[in-house]
Protein backbone atom coordinates (compact mmCIF):
# COMPACT_ATOMS: atom_id res chain seq x y z
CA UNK A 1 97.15 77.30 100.56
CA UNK A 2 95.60 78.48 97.77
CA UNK A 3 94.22 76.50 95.16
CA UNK A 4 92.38 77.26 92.11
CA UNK A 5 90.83 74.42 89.86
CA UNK A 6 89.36 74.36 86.28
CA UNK A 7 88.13 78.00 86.77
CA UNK A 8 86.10 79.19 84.05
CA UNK A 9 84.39 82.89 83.26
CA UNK A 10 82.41 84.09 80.53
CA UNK A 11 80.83 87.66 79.92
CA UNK A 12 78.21 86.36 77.33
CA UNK A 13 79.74 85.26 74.47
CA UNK A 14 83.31 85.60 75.75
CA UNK A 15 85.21 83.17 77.93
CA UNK A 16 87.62 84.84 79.92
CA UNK A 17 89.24 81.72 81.48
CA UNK A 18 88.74 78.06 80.58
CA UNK A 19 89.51 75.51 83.22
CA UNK A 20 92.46 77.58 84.37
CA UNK A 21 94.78 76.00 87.19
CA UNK A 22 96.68 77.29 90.04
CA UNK A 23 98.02 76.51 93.25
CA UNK A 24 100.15 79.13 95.78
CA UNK A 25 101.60 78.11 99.27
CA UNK A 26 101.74 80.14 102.27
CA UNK A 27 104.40 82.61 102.27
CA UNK A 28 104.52 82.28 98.41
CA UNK A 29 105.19 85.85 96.40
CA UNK A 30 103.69 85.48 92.79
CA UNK A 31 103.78 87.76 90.16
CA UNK A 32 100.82 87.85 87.21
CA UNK A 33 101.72 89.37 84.18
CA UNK A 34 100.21 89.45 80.91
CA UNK A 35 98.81 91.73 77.37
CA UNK A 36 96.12 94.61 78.86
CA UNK A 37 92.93 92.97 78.40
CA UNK A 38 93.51 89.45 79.08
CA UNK A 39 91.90 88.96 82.99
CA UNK A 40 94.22 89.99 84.90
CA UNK A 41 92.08 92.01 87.16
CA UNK A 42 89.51 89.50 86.65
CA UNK A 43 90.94 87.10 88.08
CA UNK A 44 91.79 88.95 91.33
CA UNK A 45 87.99 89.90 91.19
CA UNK A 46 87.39 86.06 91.10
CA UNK A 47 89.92 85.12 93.88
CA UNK A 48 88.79 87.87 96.13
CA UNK A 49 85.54 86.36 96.18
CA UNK A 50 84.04 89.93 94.49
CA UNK A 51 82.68 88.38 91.37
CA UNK A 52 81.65 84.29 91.09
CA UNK A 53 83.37 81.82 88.50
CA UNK A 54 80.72 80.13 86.03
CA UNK A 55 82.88 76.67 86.74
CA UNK A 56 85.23 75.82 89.08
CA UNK A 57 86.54 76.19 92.65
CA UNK A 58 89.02 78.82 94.26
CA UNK A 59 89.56 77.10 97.78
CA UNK A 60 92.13 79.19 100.38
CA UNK A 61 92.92 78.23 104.06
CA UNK A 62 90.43 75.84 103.30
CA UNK A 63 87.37 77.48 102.70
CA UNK A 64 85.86 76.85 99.57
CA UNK A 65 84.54 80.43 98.08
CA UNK A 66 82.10 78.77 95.80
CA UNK A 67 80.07 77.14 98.54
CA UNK A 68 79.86 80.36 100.67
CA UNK A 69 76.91 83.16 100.65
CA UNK A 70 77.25 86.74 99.74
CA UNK A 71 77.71 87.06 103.57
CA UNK A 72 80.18 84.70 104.16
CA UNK A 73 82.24 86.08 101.56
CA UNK A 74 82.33 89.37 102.93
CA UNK A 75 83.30 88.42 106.11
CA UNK A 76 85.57 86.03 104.61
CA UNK A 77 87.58 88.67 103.00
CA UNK A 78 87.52 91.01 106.27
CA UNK A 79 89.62 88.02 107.85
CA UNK A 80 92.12 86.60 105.40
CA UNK A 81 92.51 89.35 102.31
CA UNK A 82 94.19 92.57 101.74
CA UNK A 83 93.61 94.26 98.69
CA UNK A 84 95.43 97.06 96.82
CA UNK A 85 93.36 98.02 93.88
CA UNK A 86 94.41 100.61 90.78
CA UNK A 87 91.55 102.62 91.90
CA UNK A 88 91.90 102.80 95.94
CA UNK A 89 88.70 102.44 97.02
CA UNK A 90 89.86 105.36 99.66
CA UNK A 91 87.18 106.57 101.63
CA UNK A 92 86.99 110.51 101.22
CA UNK A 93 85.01 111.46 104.39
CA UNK A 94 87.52 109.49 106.68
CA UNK A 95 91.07 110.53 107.61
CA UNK A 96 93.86 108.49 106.38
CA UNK A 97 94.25 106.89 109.61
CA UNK A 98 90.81 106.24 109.64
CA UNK A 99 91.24 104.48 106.05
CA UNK A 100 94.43 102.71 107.43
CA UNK A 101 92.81 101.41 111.28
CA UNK A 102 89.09 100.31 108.79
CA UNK A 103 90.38 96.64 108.86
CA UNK A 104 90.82 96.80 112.22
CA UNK A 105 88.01 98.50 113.01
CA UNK A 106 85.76 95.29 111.39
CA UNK A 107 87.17 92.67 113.18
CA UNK A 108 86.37 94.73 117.06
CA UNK A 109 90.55 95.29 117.68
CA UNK A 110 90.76 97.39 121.11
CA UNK A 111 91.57 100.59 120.53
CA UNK A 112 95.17 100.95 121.76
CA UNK A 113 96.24 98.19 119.37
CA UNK A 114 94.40 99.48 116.34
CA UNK A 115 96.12 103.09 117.09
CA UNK A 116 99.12 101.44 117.73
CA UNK A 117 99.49 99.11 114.56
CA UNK A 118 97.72 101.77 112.37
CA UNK A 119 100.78 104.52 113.75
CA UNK A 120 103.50 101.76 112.93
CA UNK A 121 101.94 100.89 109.15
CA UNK A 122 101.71 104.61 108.62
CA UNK A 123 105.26 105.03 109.04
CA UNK A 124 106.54 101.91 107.23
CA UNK A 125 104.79 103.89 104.37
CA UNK A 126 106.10 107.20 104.43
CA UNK A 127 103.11 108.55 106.06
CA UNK A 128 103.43 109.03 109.72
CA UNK A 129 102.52 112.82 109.52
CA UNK A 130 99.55 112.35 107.38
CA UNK A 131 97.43 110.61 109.57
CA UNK A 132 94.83 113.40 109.98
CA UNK A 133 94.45 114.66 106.56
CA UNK A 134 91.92 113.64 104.42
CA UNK A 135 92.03 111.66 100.80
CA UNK A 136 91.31 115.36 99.33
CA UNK A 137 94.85 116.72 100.50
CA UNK A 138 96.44 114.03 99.12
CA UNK A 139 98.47 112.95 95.77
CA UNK A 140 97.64 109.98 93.56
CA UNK A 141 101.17 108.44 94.85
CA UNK A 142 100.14 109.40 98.87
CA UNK A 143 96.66 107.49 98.19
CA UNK A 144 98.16 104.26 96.47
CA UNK A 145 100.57 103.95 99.74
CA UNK A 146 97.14 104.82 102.15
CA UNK A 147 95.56 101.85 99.95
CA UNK A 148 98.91 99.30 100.45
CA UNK A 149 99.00 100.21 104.59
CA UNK A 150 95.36 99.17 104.82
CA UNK A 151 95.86 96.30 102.98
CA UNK A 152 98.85 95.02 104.98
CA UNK A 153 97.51 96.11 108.47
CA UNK A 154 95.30 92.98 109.35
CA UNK A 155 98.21 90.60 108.47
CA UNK A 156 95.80 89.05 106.02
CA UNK A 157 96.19 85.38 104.78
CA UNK A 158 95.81 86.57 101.26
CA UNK A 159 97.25 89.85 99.83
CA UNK A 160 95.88 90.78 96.14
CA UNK A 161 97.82 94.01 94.72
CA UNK A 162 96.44 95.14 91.12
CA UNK A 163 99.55 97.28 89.52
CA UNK A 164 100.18 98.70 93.23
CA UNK A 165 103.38 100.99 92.09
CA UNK A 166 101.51 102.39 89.08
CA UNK A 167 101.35 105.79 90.58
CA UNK A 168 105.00 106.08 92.33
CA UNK A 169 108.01 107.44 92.06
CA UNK A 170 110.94 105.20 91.13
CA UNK A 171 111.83 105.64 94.52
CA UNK A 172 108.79 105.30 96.56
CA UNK A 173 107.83 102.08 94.17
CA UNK A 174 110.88 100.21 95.55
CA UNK A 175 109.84 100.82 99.09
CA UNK A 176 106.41 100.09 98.33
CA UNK A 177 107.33 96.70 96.98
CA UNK A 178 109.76 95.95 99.39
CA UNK A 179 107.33 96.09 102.02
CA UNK A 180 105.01 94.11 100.42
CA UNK A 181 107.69 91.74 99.89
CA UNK A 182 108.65 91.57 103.62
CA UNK A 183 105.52 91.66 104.89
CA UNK A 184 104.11 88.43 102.73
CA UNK A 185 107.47 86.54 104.08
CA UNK A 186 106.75 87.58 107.94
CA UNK A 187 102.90 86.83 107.79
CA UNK A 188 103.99 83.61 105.99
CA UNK A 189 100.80 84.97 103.46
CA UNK A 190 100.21 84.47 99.76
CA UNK A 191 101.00 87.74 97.52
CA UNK A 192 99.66 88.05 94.52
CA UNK A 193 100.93 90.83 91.77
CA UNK A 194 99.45 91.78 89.00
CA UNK A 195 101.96 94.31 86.88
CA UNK A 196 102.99 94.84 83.74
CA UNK A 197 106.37 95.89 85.36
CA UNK A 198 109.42 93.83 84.57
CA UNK A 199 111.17 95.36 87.70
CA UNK A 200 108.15 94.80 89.90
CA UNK A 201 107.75 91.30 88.61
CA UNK A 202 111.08 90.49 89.67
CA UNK A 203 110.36 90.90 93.25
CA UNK A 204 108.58 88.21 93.16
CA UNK A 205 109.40 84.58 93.85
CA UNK A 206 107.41 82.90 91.03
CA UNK A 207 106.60 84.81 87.61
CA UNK A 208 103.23 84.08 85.71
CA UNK A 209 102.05 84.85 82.60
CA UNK A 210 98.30 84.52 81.91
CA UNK A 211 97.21 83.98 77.96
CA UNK A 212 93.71 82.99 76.68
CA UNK A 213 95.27 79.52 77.30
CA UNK A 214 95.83 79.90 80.53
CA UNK A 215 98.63 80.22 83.06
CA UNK A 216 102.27 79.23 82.60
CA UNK A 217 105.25 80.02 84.33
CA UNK A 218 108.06 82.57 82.75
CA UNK A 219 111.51 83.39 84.41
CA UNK A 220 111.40 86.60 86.52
């Protein structure tokens, strides 16, 4: 479970959140919508462990985040999240297998099974004959699906995804989400989705928006 209580963050003068609330069960799909601006991407920072609330606790599986070194986080993350950011966070010198199998990699996964599973996620994303190239050779839509395999591939407990169809065709966006969508129902994980799509959104089980008051729940 994931549970978030009285969670405050200010930047200096401004207070991003303000005793904000939230709880998500296992296999639980959530969308976060909400005006450009408002901390959406904050608060995946702040749930990821990336940045530290001024107030609060963000407890999942458990572990409270708050209590934990810079360390333990980090680790942490390596275990139980998956993140797909607007940015990537691709590395260029590796090959996109490389970027897929990096998950993997951390937590010592023989070899076979890392080039088996990274093989399989590759193909679930359209992808299965780019394994070699690098990030260079590919397009803006080819890197957001290389950041969604590698956030999927660990079967993480938590699975953040900031606008992850914002570079997609119609098409490929559907796929992308439905795989997300599977994938959080199989692993019995927590999905988070930040978007300011209406059609994304409504992939979703549970549709939030977040206001300088806080979080309430809409209809998807």
């Amino acid at each position: 479970m994931l549970s978030v209580t009285q969670l405050t963050k200010r930047y200096g003068a401004r207070t991003v959140f303000d005793n904000l609330d939230l709880t998500i069960q296992p296999g639980e799909y959530v969308a976060i919508t909400g005006e450009s601006g408002v901390g959406k991407s904050t608060l995946l920072n702040l749930l990821a462990g990336l940045d530290v609330p001024d107030a609060g606790r963000i407890v999942l599986d458990g572990a409270d985040l708050g209590t934990q070194t810079d360390d333990a986080r980090t680790r942490f993350r390596r275990s139980h999240m998956g993140f797909v950011f607007q940015a990537f966070h691709v590395l260029p010198h590796l090959t996109v297998a490389a970027n897929v199998a990096l998950p993997l990699l951390l937590q010592k996964v023989a070899t076979n099974e890392r080039l088996e599973r990274t093989q399989a996620m590759l193909a679930a994303v359209g992808l299965a004959d780019r394994g070699a190239s690098f990030p260079r050779e590919l397009s803006g839509g080819e890197l957001q699906r290389v950041a969604v395999a590698r956030a999927l591939i660990h079967r993480p407990k938590l699975v953040l995804a900031d606008e992850p169809t914002g570079n997609l065709d119609p098409e490929r966006a559907a796929e992308i989400l439905q795989l997300l969508k599977d994938s959080i129902a199989r692993e019995h994980a927590i999905g988070i989705l930040v978007t300011h799509s209406a059609l994304a959104a409504q992939t979703t089980q549970r549709v939030l928006r977040l206001t300088r008051d806080g979080l309430r729940d809409v209809a998807a």
